[in-house]
Protein backbone atom coordinates (compact mmCIF):
# COMPACT_ATOMS: atom_id res chain seq x y z
CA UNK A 1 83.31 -29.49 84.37
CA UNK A 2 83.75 -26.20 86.53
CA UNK A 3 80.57 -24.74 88.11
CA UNK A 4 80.21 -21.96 85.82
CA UNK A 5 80.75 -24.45 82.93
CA UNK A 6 77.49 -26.34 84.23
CA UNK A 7 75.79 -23.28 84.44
CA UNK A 8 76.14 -22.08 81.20
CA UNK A 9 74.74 -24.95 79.74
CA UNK A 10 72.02 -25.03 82.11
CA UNK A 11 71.55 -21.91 81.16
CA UNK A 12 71.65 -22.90 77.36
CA UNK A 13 69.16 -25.55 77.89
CA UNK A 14 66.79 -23.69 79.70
CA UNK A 15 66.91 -20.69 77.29
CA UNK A 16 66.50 -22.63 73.97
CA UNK A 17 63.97 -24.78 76.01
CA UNK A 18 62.29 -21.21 76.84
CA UNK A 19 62.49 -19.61 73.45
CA UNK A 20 61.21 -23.68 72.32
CA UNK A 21 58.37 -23.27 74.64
CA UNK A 22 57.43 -19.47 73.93
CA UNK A 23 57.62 -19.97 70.02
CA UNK A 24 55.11 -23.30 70.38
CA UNK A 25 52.79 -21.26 73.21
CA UNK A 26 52.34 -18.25 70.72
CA UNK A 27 51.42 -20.92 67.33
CA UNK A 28 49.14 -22.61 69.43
CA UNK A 29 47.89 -19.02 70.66
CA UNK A 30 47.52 -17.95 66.81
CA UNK A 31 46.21 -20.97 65.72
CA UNK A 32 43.50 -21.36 68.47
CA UNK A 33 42.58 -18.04 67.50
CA UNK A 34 42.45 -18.48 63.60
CA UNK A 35 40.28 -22.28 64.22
CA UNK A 36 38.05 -20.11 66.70
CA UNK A 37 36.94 -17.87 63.55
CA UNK A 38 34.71 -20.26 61.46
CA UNK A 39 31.58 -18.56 59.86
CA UNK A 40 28.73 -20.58 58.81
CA UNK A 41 28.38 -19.76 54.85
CA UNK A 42 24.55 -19.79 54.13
CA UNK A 43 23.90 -21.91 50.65
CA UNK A 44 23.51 -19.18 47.26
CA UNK A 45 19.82 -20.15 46.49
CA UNK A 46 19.65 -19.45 42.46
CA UNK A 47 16.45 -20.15 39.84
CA UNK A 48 17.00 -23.16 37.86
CA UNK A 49 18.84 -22.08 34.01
CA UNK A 50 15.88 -21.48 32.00
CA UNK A 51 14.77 -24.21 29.56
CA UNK A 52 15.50 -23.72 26.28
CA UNK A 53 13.11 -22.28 23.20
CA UNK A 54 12.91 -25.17 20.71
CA UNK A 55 11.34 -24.50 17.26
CA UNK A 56 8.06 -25.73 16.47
CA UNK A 57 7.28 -28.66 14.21
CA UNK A 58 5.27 -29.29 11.46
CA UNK A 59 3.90 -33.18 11.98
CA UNK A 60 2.12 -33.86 8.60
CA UNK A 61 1.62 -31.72 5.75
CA UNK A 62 -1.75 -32.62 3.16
CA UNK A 63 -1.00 -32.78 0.19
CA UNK A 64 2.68 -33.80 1.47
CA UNK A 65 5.37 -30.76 1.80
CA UNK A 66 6.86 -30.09 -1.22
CA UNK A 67 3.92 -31.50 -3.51
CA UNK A 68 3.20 -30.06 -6.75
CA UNK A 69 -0.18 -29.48 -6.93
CA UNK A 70 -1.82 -28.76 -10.13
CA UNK A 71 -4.98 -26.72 -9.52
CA UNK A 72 -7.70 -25.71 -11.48
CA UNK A 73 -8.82 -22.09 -12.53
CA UNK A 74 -12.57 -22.92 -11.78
CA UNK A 75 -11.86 -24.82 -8.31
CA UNK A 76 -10.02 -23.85 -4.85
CA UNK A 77 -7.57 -25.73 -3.48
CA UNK A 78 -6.77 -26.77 0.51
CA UNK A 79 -2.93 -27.18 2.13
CA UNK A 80 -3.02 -28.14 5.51
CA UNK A 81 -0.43 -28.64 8.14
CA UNK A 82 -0.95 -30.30 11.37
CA UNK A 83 1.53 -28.19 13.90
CA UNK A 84 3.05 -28.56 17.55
CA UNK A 85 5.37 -26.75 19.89
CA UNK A 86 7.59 -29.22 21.81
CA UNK A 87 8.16 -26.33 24.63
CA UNK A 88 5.55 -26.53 27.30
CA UNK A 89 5.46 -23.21 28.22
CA UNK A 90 4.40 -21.77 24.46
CA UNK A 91 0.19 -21.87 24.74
CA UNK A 92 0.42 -20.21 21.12
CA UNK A 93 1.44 -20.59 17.55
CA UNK A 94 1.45 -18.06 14.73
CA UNK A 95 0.93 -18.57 11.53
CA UNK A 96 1.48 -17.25 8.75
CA UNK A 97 0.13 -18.09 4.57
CA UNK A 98 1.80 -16.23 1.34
CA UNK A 99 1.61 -17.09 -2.44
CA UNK A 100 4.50 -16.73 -4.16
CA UNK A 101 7.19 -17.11 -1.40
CA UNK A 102 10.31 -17.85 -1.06
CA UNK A 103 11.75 -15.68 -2.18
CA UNK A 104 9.90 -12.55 -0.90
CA UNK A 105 9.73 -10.39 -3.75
CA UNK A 106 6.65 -8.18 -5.71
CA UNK A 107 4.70 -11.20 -6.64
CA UNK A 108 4.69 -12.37 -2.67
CA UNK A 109 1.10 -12.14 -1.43
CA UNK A 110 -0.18 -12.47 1.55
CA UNK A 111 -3.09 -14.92 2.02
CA UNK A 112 -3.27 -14.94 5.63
CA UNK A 113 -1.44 -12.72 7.48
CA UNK A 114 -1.89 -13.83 11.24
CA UNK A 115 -3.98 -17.42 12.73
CA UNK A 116 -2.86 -17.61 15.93
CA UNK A 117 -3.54 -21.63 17.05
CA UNK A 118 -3.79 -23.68 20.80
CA UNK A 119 -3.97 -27.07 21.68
CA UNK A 120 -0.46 -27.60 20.52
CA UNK A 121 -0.16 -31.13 22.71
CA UNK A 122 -2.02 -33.43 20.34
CA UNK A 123 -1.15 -31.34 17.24
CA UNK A 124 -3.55 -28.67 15.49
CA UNK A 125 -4.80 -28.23 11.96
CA UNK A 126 -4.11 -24.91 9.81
CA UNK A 127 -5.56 -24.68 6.84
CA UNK A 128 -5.30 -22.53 3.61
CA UNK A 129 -8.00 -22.39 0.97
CA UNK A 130 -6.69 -21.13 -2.30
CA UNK A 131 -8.22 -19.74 -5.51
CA UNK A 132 -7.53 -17.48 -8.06
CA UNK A 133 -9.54 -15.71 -6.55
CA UNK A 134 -6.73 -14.97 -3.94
CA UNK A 135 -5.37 -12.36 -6.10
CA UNK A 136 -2.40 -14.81 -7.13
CA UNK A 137 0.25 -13.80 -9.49
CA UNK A 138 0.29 -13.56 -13.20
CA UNK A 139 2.25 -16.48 -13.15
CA UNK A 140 1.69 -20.30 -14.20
CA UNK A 141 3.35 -21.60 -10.39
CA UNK A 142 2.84 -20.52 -7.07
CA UNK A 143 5.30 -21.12 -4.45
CA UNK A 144 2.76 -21.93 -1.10
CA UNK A 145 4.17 -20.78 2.24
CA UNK A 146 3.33 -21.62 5.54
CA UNK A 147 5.13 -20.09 8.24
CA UNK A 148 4.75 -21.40 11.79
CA UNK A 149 5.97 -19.30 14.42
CA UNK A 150 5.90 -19.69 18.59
CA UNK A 151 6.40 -15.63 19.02
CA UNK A 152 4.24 -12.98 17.06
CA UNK A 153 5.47 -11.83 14.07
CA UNK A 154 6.57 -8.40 13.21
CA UNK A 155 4.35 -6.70 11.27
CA UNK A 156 6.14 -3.07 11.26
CA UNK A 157 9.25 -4.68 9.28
CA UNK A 158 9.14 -5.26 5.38
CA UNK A 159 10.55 -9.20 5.78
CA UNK A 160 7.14 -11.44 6.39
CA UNK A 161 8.62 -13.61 7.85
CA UNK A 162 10.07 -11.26 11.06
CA UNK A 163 9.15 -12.05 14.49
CA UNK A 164 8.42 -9.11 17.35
CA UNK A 165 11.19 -11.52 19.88
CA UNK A 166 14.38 -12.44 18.78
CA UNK A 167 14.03 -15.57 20.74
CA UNK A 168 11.61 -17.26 18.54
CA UNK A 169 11.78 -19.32 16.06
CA UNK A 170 9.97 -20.34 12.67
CA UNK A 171 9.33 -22.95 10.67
CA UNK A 172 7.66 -23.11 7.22
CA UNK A 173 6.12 -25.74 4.69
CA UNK A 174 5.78 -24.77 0.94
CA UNK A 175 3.81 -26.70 -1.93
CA UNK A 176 4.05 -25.92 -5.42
CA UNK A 177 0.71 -24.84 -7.19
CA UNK A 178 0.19 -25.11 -10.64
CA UNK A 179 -2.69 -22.90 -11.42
CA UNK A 180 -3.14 -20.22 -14.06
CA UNK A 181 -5.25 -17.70 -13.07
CA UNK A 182 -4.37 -15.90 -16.68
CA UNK A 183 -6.77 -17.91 -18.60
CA UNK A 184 -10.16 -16.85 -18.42
């Protein structure tokens, strides 16, 4: 091998081994640099997802839901229905009695238009004395409505049974009283 032979490849070696050695010095520059850049990331703090609105119940109905009860033109007669809210968070019910309902038409009477009830944990009584002297119908059977509601209920809007939120629900009991107020 002739002197300038050697040197060339010398020369070779050294070069790649430069170019070798300047390509890994300026990665490990870039990546030092890049590592060297970590920012803490504080935690998103968010309220827990709201719980959601469950409808209230109706526990026990006297006489039982869907009765027909035959009444008498001289006498009064009581429905009552023993309500609860399973949401925590409602303090209130709403209720709401009508005569001749479903459906909602030009016999539909109201007999009570708002009782607004508490102590929903154990369960409360509502209770609906009725009569012909509640200005029933001229008919010879009277749909009973209860309507149980945990918002208020919209009394601007024709439909009774409308609530002021559009969150809330309802829930309703109806007995069937035969009782002609027609016969003197």
């Amino acid at each position: 091998m002739t002197a300038r032979a050697r040197f060339s490849w010398l020369a070779r070696i050294l070069l790649t081994s430069r170019q070798s050695l300047a390509r890994y010095a300026a990665a490990l520059f870039v990546v030092s640099q890049i590592s060297a850049c970590v920012l803490p990331i504080a935690p998103e703090f968010q309220d827990p997802p709201a719980s959601p609105n469950y409808a209230p119940r109706i526990i026990t109905t006297i006489p039982p839901q869907g009765s027909i009860v035959t009444g008498s033109a001289s006498a009064s007669t009581t429905f009552t229905a023993t309500v609860t809210d399973p949401n925590l968070g409602d303090r209130m019910l709403h209720t709401r009695w009508l005569a001749d309902f479903p459906p909602q038409g030009p016999n539909t009477r109201t007999l009570t238009l708002n009782i607004d009830v508490s102590n929903l944990a154990t369960g409360t009584d509502v209770t609906q004395t009725v009569s012909c002297q509640s200005l029933l119908a001229p008919v010879p059977e009277h749909p009973i409505t209860v309507i149980v509601a945990d918002r208020p209920f919209d009394d601007t809007k024709t439909d009774l049974t409308a609530l002021a939120d559009p969150t809330g629900f309802t829930v309703q009991a109806t007995w069937f009283l035969k009782l002609d107020c027609t016969v003197p």
